[in-house]
N, C-alpha and C. Protein backbone atom coordinates (compact mmCIF):
# COMPACT_ATOMS: atom_id res chain seq x y z
N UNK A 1 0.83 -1.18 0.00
CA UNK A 1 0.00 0.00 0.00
C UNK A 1 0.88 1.25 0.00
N UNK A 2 0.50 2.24 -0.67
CA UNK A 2 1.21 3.34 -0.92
C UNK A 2 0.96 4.56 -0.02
N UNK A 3 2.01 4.85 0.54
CA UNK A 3 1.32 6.05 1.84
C UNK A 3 0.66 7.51 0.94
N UNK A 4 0.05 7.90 1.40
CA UNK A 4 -0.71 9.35 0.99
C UNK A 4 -0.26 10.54 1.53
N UNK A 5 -0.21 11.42 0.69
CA UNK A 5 0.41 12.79 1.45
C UNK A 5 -0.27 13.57 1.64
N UNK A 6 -0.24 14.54 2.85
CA UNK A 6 -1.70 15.54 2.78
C UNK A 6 -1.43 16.80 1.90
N UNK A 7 -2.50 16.86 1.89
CA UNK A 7 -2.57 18.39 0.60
C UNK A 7 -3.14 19.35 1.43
N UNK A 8 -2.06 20.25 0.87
CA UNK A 8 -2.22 21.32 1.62
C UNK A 8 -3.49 22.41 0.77
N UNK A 9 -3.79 23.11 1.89
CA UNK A 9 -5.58 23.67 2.04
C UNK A 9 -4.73 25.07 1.05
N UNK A 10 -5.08 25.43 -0.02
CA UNK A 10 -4.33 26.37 -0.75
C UNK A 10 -5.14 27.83 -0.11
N UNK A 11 -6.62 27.54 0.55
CA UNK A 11 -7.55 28.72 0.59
C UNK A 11 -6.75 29.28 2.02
N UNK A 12 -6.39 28.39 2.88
CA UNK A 12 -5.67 28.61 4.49
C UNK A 12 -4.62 29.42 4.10
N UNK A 13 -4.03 29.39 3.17
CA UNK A 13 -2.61 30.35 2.85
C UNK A 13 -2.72 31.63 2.83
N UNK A 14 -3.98 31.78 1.38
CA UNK A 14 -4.85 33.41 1.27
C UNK A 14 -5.30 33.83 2.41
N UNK A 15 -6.18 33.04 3.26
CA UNK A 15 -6.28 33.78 4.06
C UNK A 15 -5.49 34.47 5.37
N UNK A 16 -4.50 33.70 5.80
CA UNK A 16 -3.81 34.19 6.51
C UNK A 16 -2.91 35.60 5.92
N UNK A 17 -2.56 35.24 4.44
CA UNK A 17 -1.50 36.12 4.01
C UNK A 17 -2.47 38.00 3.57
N UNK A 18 -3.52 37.60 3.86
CA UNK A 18 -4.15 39.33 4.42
C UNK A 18 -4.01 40.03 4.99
N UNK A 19 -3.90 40.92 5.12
CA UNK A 19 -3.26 42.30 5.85
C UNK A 19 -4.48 41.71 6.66
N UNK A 20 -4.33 42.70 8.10
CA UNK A 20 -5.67 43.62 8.97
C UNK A 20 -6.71 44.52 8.27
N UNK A 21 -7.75 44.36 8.90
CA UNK A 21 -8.57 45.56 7.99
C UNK A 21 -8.33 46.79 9.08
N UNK A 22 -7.90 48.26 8.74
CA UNK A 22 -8.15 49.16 8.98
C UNK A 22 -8.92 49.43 9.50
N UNK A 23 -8.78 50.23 10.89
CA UNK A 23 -10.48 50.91 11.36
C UNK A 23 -10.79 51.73 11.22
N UNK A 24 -11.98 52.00 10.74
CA UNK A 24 -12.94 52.83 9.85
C UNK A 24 -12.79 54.14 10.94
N UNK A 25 -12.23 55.70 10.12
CA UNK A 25 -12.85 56.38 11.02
C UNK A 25 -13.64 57.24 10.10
N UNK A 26 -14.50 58.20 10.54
CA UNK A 26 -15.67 58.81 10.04
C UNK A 26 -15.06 59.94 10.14
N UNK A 27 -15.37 60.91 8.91
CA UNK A 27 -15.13 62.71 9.00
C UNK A 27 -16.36 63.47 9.91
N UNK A 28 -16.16 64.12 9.85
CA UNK A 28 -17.37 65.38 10.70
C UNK A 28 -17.42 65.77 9.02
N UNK A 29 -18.96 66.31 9.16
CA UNK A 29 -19.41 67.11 7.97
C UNK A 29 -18.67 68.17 7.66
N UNK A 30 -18.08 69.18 8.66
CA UNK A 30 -17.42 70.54 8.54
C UNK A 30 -15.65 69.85 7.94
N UNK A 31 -15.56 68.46 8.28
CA UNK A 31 -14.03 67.70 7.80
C UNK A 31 -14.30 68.02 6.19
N UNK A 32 -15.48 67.25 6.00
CA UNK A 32 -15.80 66.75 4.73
C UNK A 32 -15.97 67.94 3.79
N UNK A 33 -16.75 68.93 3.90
CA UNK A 33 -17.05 70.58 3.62
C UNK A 33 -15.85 70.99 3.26
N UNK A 34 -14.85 70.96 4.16
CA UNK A 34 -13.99 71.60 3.73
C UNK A 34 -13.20 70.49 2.91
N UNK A 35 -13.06 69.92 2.85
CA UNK A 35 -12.41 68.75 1.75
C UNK A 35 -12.54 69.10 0.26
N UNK A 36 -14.05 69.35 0.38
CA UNK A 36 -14.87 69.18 -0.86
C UNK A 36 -14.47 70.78 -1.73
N UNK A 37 -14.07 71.65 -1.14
CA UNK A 37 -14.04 73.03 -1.30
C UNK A 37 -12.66 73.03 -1.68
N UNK A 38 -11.69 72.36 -1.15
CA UNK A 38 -10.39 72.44 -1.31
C UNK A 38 -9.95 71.67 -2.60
N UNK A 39 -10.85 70.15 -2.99
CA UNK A 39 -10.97 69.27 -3.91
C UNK A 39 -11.40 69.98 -5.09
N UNK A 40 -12.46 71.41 -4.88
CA UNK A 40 -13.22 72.08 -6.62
C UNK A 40 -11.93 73.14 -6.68
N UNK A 41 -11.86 73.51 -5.32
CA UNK A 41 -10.51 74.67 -5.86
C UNK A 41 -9.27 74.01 -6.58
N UNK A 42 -8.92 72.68 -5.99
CA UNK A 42 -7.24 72.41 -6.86
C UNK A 42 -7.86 71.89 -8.15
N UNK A 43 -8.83 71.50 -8.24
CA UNK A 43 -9.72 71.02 -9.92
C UNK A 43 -10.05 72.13 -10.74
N UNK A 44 -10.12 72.95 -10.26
CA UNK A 44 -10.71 74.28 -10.73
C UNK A 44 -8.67 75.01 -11.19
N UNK A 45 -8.52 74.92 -10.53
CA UNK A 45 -6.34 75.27 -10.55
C UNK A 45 -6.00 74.43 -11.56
N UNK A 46 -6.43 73.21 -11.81
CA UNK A 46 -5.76 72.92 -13.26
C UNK A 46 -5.10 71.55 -12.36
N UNK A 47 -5.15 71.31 -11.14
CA UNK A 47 -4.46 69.87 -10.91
C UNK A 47 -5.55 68.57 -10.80
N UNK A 48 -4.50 67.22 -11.25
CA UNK A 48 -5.17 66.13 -11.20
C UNK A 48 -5.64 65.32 -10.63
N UNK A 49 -6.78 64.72 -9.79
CA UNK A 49 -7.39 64.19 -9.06
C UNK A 49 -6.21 63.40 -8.38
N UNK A 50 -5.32 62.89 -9.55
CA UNK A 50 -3.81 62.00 -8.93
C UNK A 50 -3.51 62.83 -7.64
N UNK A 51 -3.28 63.64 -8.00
CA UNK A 51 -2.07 64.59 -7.04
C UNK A 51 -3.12 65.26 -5.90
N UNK A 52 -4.08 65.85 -6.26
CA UNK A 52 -4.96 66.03 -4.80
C UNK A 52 -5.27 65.22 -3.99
N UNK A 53 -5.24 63.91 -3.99
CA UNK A 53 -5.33 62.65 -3.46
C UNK A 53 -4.06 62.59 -2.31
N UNK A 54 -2.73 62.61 -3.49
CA UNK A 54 -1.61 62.61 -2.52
C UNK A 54 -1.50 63.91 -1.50
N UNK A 55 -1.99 64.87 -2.03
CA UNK A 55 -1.55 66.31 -1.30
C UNK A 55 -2.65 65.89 0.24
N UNK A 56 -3.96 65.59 -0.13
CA UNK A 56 -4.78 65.96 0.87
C UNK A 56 -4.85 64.84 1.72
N UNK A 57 -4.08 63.38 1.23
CA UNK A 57 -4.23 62.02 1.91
C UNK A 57 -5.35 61.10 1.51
N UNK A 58 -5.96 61.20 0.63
CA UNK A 58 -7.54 60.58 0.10
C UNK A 58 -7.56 59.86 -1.02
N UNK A 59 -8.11 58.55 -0.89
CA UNK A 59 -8.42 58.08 -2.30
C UNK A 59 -8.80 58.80 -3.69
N UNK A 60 -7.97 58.72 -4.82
CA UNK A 60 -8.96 59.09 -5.98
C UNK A 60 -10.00 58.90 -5.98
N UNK A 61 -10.85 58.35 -5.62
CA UNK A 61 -12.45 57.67 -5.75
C UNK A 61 -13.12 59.17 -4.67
N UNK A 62 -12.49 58.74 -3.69
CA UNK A 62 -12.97 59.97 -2.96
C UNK A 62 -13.27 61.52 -3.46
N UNK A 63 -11.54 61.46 -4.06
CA UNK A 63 -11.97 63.05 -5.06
C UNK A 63 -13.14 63.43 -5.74
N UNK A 64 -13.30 61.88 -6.29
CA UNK A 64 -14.35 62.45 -7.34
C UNK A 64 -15.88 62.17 -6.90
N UNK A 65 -15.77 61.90 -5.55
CA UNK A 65 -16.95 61.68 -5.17
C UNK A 65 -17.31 63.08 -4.60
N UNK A 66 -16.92 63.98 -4.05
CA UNK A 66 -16.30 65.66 -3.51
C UNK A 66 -17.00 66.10 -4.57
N UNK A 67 -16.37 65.96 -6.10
CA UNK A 67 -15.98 66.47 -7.02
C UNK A 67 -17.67 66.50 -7.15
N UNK A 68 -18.18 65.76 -7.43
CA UNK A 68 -19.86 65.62 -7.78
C UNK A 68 -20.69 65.34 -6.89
N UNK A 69 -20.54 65.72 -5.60
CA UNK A 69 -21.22 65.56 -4.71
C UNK A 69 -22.09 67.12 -4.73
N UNK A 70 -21.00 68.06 -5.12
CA UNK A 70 -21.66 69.07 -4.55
C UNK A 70 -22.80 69.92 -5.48
């Protein structure tokens, strides 16, 4: 009889090799207000959602959610 080898669980790997999830924190409206004001002014200046992202700390997605929110 031929011995058997165990197989390894390939899904146990992914999951361990995940970061932590981040904890969520929430803006204040007057955070967000002013975000959004600072986000039409550098859009309005001629810069790219890229770079307001890095300047202000925020996802692109975010920008453009600012961007048409208001």
């Amino acid at each position: 009889m031929k011995s058997v080898k165990p197989v390894k669980n390939p899904v146990a790997k992914k999951v361990a090799a995940r970061k932590p999830a981040r904890k969520v924190s929430r803006r204040s409206s007057a955070e967000t207000a002013r975000l959004q004001k600072t986000v039409l002014k550098g859009l309005k200046a001629g810069k790219s959602a890229a770079v307001l992202s890095v300047e202000l700390g925020i996802s692109k997605p975010y920008v453009y959610m600012l961007k048409n929110k208001g």
